[in-house]
N, C-alpha and C. Protein backbone atom coordinates (compact mmCIF):
# COMPACT_ATOMS: atom_id res chain seq x y z
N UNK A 1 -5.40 -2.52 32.11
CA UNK A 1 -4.47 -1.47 31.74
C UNK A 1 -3.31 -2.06 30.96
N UNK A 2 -2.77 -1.40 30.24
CA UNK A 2 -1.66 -2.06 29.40
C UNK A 2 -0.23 -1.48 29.90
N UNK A 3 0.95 -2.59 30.09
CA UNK A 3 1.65 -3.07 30.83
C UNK A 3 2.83 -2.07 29.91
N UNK A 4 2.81 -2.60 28.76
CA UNK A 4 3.69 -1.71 28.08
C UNK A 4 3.55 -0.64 28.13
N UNK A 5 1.94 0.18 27.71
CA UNK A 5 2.22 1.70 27.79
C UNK A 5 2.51 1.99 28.78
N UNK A 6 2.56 1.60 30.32
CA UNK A 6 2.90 2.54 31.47
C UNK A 6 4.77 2.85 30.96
N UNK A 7 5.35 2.14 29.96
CA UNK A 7 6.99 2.26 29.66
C UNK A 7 7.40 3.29 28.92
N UNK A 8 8.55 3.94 29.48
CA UNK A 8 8.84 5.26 28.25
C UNK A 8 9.25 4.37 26.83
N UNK A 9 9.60 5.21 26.11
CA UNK A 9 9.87 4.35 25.05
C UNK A 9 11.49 5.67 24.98
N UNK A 10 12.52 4.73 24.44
CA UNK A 10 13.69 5.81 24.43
C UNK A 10 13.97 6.10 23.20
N UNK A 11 14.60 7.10 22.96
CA UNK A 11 14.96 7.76 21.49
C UNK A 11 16.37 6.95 21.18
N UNK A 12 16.16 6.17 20.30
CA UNK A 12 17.45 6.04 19.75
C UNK A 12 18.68 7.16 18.91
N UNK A 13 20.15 7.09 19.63
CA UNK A 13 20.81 8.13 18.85
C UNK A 13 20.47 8.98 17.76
N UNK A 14 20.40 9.82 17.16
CA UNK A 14 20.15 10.58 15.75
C UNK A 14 18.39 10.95 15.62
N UNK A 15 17.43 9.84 16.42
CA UNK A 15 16.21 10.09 16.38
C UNK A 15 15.30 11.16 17.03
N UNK A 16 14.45 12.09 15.79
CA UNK A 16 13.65 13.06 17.08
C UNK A 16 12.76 12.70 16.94
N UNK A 17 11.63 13.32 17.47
CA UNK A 17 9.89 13.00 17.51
C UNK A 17 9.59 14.17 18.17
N UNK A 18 8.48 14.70 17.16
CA UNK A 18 7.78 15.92 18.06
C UNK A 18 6.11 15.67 17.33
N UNK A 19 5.57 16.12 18.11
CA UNK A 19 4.20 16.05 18.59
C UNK A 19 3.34 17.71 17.57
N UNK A 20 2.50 17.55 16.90
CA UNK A 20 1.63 18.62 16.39
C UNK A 20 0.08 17.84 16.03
N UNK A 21 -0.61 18.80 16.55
CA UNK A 21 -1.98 18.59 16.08
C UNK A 21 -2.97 17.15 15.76
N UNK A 22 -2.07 16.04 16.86
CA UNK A 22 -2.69 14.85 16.82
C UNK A 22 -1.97 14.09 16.01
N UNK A 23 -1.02 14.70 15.38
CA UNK A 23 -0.02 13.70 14.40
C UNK A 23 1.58 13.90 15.27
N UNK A 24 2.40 12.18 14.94
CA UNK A 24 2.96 12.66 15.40
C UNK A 24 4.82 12.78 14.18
N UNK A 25 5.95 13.41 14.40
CA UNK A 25 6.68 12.93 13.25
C UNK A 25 8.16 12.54 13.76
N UNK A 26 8.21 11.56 13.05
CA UNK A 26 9.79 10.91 13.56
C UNK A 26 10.90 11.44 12.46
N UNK A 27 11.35 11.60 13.37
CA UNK A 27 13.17 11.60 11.94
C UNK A 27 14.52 11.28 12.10
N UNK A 28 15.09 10.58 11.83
CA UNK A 28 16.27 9.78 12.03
C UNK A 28 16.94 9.44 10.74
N UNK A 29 18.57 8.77 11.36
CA UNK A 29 19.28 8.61 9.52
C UNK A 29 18.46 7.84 8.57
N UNK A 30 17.54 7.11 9.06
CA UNK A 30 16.85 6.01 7.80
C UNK A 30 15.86 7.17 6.85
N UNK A 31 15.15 7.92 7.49
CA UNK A 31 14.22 8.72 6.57
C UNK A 31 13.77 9.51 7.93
N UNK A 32 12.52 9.70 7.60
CA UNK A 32 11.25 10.49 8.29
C UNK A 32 10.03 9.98 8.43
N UNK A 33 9.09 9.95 9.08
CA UNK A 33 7.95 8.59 9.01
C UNK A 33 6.57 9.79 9.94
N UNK A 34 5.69 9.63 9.53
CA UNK A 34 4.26 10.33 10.46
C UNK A 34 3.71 9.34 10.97
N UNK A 35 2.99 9.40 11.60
CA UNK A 35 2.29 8.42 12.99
C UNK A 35 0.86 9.79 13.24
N UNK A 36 -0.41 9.34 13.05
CA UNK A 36 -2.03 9.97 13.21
C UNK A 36 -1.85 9.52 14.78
N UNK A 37 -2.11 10.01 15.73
CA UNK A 37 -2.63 9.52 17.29
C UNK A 37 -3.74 9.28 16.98
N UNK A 38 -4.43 8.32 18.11
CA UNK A 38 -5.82 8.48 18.22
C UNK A 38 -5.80 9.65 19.44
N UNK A 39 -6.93 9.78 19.62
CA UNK A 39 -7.74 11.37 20.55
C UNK A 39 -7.62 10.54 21.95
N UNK A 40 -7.81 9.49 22.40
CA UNK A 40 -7.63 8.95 23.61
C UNK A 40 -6.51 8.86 23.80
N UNK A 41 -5.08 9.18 23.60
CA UNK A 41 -4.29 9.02 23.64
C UNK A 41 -2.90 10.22 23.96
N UNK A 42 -2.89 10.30 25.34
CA UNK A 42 -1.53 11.72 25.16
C UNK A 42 -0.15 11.41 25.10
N UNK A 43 0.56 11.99 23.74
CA UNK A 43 1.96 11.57 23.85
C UNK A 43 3.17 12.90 24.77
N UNK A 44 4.18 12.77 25.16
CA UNK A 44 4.62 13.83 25.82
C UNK A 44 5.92 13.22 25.23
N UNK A 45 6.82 14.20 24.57
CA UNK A 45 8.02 13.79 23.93
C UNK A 45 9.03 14.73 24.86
N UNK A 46 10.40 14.09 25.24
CA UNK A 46 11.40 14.87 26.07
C UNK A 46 12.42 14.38 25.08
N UNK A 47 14.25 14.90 25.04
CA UNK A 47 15.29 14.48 24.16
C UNK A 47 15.14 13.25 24.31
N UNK A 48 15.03 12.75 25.53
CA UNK A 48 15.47 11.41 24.96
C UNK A 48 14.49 10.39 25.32
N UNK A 49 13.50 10.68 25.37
CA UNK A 49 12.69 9.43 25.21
C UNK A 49 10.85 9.95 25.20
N UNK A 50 10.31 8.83 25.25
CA UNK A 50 8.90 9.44 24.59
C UNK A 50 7.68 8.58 25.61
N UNK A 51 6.67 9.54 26.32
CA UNK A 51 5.75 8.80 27.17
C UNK A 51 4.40 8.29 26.66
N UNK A 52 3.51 7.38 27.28
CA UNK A 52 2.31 7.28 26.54
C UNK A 52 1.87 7.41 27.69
N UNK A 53 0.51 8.54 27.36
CA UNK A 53 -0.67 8.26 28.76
C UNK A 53 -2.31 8.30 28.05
N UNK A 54 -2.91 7.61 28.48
CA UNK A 54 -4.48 7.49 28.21
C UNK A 54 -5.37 9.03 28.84
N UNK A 55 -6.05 9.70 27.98
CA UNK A 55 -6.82 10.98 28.19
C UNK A 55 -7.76 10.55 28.63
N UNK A 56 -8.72 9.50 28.35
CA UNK A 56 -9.93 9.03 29.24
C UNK A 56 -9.79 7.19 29.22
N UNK A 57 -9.82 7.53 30.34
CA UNK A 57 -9.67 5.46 31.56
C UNK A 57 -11.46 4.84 31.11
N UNK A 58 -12.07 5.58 31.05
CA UNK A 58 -13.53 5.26 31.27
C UNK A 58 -14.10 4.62 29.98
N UNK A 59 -13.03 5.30 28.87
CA UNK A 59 -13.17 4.94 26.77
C UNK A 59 -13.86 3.41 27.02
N UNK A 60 -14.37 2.94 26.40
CA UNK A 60 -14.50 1.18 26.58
C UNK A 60 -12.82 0.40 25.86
N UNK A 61 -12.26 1.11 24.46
CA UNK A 61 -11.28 0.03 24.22
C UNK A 61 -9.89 1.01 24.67
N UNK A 62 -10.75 1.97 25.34
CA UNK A 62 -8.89 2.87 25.97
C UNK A 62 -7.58 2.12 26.17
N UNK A 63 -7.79 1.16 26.91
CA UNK A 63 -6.40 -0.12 27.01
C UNK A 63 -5.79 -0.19 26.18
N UNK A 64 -6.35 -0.87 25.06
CA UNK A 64 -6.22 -1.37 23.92
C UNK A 64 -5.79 -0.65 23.06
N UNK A 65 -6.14 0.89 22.87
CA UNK A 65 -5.57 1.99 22.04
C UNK A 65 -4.56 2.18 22.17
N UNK A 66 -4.34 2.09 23.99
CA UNK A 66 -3.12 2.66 24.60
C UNK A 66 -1.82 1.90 24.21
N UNK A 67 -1.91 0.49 24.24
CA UNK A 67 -1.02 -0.56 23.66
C UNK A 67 -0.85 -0.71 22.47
N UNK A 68 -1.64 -0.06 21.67
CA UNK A 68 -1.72 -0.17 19.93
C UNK A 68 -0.66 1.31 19.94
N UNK A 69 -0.89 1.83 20.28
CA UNK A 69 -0.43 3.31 20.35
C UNK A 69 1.13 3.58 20.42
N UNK A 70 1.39 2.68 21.85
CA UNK A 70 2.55 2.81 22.20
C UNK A 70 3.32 1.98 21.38
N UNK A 71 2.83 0.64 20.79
CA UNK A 71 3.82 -0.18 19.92
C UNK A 71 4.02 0.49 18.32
N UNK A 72 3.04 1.43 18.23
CA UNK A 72 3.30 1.96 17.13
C UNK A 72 4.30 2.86 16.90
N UNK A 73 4.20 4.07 18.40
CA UNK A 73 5.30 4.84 18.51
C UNK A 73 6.62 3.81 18.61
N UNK A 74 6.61 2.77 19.43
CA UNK A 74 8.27 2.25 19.30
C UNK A 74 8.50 1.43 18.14
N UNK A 75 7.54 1.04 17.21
CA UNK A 75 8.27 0.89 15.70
C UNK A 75 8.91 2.02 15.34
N UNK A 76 8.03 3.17 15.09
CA UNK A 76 8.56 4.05 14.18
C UNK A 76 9.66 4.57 14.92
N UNK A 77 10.03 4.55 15.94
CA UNK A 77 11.28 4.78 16.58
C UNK A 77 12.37 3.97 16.05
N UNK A 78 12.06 2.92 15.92
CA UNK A 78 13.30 1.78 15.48
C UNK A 78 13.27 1.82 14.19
N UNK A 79 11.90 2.19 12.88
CA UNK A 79 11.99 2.06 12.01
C UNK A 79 12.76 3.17 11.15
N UNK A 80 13.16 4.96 11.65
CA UNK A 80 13.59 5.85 11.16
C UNK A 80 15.08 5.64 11.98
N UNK A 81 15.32 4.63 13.02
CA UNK A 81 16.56 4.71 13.46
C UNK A 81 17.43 3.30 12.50
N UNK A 82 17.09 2.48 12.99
CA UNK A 82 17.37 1.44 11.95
C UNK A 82 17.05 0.75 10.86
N UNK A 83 15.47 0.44 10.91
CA UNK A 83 14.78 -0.03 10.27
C UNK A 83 14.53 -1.23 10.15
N UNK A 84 13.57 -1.93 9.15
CA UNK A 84 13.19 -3.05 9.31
C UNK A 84 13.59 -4.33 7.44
N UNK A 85 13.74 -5.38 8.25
CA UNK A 85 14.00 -6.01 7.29
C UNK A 85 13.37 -7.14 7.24
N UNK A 86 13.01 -8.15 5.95
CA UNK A 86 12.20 -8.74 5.75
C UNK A 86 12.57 -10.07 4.90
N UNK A 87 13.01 -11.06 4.97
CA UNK A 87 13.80 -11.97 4.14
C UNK A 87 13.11 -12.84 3.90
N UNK A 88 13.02 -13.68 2.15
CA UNK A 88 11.81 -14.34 1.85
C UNK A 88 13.46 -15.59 0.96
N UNK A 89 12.61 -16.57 0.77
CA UNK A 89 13.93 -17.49 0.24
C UNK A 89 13.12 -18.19 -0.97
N UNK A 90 13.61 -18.18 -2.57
CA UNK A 90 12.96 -18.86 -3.15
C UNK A 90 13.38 -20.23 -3.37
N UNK A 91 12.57 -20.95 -3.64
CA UNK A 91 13.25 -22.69 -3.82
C UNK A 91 12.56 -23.17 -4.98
N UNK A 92 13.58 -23.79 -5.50
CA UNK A 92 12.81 -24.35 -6.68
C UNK A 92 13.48 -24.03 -8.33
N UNK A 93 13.59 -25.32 -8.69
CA UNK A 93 14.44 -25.53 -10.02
C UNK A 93 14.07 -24.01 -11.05
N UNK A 94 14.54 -23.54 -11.38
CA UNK A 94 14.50 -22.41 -12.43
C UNK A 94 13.92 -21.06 -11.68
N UNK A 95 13.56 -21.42 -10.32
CA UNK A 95 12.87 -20.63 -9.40
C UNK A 95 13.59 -19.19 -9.21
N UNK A 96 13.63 -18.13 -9.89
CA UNK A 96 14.76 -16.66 -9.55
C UNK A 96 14.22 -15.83 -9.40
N UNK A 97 14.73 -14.53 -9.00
CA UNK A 97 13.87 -12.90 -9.00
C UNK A 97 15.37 -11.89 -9.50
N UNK A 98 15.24 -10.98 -9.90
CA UNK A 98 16.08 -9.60 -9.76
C UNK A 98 15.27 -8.52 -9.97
N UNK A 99 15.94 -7.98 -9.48
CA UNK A 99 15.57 -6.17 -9.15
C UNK A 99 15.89 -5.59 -10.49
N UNK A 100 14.89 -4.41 -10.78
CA UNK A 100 15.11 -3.99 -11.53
C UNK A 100 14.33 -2.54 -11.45
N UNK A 101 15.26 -1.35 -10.74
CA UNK A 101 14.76 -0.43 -10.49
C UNK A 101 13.18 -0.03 -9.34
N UNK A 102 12.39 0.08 -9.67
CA UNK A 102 11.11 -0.48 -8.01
C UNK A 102 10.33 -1.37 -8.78
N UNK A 103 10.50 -2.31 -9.46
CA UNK A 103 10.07 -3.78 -9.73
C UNK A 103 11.17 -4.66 -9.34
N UNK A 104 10.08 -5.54 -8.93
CA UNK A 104 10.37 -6.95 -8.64
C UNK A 104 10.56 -7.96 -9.76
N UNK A 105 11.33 -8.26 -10.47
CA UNK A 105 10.90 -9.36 -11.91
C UNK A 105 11.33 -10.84 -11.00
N UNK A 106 10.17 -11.73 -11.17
CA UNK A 106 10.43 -12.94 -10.54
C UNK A 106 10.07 -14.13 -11.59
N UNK A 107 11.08 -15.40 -11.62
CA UNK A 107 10.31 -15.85 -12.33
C UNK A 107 9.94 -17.50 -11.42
N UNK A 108 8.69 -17.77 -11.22
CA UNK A 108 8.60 -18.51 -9.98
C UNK A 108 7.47 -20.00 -10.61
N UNK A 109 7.96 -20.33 -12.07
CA UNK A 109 7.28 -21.85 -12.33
C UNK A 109 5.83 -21.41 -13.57
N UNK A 110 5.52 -19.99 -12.92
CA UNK A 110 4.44 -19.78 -14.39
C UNK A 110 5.03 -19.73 -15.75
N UNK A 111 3.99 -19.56 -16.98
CA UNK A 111 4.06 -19.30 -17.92
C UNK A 111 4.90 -18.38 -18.66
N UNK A 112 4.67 -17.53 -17.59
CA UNK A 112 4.84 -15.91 -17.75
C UNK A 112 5.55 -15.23 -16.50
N UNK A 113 6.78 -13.97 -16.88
CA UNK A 113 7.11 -13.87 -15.59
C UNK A 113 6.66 -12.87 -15.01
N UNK A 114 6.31 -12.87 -13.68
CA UNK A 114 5.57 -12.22 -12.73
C UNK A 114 6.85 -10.59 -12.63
N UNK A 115 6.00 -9.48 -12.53
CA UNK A 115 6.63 -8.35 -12.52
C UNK A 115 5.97 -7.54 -11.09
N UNK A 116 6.27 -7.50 -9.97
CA UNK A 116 6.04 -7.12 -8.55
C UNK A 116 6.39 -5.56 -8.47
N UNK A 117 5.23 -4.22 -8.14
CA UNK A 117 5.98 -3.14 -8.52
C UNK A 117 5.79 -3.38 -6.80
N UNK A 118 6.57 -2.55 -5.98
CA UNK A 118 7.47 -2.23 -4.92
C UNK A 118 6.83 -0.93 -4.71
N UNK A 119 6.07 -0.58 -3.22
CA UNK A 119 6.02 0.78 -3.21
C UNK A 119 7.01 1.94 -2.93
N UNK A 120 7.00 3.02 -2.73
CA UNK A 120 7.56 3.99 -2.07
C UNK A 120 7.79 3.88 -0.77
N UNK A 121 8.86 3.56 -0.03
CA UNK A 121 9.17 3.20 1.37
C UNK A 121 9.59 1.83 1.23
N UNK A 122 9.87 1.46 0.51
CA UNK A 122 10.48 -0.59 0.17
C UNK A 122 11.60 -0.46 -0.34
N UNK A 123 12.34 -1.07 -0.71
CA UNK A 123 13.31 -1.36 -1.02
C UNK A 123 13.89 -3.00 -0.98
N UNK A 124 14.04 -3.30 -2.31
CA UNK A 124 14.84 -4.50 -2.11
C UNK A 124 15.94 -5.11 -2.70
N UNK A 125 16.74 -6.32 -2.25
CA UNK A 125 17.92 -6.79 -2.99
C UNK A 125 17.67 -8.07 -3.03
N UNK A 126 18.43 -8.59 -3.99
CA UNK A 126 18.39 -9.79 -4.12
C UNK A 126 19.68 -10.59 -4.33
N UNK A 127 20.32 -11.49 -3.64
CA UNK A 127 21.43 -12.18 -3.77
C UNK A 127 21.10 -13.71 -3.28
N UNK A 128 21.72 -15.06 -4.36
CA UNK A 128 21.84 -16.38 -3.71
C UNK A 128 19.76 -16.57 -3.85
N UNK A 129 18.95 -16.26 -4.84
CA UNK A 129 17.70 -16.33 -4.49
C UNK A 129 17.00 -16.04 -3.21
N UNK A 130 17.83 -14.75 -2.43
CA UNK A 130 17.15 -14.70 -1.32
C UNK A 130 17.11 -12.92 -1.31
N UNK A 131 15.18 -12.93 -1.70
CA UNK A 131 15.04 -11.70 -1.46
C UNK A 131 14.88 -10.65 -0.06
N UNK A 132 15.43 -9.83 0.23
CA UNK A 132 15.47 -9.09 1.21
C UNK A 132 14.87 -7.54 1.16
N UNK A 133 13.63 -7.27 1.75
CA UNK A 133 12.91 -6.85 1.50
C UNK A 133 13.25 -5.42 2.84
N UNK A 134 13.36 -4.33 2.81
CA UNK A 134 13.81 -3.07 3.55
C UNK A 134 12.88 -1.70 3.65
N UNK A 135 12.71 -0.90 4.86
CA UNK A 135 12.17 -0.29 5.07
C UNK A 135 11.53 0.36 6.38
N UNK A 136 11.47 1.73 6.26
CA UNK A 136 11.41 2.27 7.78
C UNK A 136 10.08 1.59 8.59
N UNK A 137 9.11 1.58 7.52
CA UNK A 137 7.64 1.43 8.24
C UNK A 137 7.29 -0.10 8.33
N UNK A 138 7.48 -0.19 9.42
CA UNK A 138 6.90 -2.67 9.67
C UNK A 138 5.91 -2.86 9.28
N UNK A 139 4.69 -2.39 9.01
CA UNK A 139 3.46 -2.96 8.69
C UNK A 139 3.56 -3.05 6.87
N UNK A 140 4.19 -2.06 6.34
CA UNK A 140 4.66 -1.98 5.03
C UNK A 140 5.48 -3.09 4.43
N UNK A 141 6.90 -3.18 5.21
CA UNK A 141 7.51 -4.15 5.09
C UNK A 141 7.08 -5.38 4.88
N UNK A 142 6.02 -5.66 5.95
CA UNK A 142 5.90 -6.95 6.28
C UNK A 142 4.50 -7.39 5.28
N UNK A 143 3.92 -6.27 4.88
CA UNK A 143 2.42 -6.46 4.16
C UNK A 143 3.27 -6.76 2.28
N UNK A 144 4.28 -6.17 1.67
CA UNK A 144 4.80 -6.22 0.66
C UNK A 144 5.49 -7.90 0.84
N UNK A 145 6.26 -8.25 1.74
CA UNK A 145 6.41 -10.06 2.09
C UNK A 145 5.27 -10.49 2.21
N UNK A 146 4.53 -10.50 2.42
CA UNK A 146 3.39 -10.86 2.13
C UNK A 146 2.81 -11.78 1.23
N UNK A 147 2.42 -10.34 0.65
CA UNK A 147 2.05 -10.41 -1.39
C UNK A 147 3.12 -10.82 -1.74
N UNK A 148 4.48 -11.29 -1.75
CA UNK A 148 5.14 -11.85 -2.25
C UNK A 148 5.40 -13.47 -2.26
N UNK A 149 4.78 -13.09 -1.13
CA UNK A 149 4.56 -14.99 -0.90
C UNK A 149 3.80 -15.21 -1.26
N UNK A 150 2.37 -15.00 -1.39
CA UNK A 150 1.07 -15.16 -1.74
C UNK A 150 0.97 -15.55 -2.95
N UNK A 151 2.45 -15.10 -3.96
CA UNK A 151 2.33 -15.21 -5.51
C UNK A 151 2.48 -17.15 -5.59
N UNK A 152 3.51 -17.25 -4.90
CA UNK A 152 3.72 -18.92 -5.26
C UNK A 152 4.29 -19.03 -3.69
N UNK A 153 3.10 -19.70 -3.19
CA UNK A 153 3.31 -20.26 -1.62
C UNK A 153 4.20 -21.51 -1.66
N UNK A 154 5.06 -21.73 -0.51
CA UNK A 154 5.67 -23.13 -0.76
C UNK A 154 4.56 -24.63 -0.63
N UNK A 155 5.08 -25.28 -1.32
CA UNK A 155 4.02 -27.08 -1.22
C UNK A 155 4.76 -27.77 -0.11
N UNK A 156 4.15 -28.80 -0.08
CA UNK A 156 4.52 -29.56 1.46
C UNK A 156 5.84 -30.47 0.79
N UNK A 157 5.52 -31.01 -0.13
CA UNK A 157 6.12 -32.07 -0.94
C UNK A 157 7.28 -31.73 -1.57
N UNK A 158 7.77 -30.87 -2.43
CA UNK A 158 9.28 -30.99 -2.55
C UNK A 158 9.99 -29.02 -1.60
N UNK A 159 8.81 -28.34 -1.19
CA UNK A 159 9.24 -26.94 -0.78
C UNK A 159 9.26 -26.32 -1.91
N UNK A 160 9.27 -26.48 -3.10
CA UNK A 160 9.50 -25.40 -4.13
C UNK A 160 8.06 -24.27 -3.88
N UNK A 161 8.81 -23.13 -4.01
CA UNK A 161 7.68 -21.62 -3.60
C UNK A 161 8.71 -20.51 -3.42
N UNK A 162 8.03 -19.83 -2.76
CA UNK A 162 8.95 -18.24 -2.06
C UNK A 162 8.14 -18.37 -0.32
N UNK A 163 9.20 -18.40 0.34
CA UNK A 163 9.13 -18.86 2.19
C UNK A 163 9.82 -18.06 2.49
N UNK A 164 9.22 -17.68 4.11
CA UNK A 164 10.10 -16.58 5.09
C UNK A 164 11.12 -17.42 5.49
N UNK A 165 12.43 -16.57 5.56
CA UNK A 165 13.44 -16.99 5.68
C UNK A 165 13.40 -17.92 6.87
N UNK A 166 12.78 -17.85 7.80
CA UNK A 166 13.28 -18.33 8.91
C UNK A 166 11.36 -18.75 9.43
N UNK A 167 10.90 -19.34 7.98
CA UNK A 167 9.75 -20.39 8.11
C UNK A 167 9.96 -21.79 7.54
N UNK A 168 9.61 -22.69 8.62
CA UNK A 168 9.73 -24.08 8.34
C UNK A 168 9.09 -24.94 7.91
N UNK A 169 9.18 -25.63 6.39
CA UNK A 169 8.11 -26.47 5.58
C UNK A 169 7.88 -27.92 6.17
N UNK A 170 6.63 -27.84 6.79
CA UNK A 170 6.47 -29.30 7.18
C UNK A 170 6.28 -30.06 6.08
N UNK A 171 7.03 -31.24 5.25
CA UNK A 171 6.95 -31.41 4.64
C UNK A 171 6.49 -33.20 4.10
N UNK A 172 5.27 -33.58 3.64
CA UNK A 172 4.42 -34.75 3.36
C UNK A 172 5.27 -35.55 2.66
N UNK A 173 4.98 -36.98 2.92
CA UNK A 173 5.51 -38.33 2.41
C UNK A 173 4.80 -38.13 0.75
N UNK A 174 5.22 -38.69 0.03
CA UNK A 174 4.58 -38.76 -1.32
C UNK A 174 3.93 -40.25 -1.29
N UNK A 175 3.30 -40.69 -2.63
CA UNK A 175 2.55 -41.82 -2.91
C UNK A 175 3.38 -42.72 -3.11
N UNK A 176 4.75 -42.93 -3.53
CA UNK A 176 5.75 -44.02 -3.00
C UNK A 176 6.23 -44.01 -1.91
N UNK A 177 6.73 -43.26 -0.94
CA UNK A 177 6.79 -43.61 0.54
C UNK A 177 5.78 -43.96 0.77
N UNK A 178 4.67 -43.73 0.98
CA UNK A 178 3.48 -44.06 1.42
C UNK A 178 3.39 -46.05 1.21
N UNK A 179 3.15 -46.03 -0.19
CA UNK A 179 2.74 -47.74 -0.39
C UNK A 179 3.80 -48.49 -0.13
N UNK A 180 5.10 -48.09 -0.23
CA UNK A 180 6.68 -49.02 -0.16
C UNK A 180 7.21 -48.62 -1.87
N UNK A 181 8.08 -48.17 -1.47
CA UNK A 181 8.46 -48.00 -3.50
C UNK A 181 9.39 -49.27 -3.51
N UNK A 182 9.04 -50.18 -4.81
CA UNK A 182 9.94 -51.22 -5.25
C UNK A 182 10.77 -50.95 -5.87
């Protein structure tokens, strides 16, 4: 059984959630956000906080729904109340990005500079080469950092790339440390 769903989940200030037809919808100062239930799954919404219970125990991955379920409802709780943020750091000589309306213009060591379009629900800024990436929905957030890293990953050897802010480059001896440099 899953440990978390037996937990209410609470409404943060300004946030509602109501329940229709297997979908469910949040709304708070950040935006508005939908959430699909699965069918094994009953939500029961009161002012201030929100329950999860399993419709059939017997499902084979019922548990598992139930915990997928409930962490989904308490993102989107936090994501229409506060939201989520996402910080990527670029390194590297000539290494920059700016915003420019829902593109990304980066220019990160190619030929050519890379132009990143940004979906609907993102948002980002950029200050000091450190992009900060915003938005109600976490799987969004975090899937757009992503692909952003993916463009120019950091190297072991001097760190130059685009890295999560608060990821650490283990970083390799080169071929003169290695032999003794004279």
């Amino acid at each position: 059984m899953s440990r978390l769903g037996k937990l209410p989940i609470k409404l943060n200030a300004g946030v509602q959630a109501t329940v229709q037809e297997g979908e469910m919808t949040f709304k708070g100062p950040k935006g508005e956000f939908r959430l699909k239930l699965d069918a094994n799954v009953e939500v029961t919404v009161t002012p201030s906080e929100v329950t999860v219970a399993l419709r059939n125990k017997e499902e084979k991955n019922a548990a598992a729904v139930w915990g997928l379920m409930w962490s989904l409802i308490k993102n989107a709780v936090e994501g229409v109340g506060v939201g989520f943020t996402r910080k990527l750091e670029i390194n590297g000589v000539g290494y920059r990005a700016a915003v420019s309306g829902n593109n990304l213009n980066m220019s990160l060591g190619f030929s050519h500079p890379i132009e990143f379009k940004l979906p609907a629900g993102v948002s980002a800024t950029v200050a000091d080469n450190v992009i900060t990436l915003s938005g109600i929905d976490k799987a969004l957030v975090g899937e757009m950092a992503a692909q952003i890293r993916k463009i120019r990953r950091p190297e072991p050897y001097k760190g130059k790339g685009v890295k999560y802010a608060e990821e650490i480059i283990r970083r390799k001896a080169g071929k003169a440390t290695v032999k003794g440099a004279k």
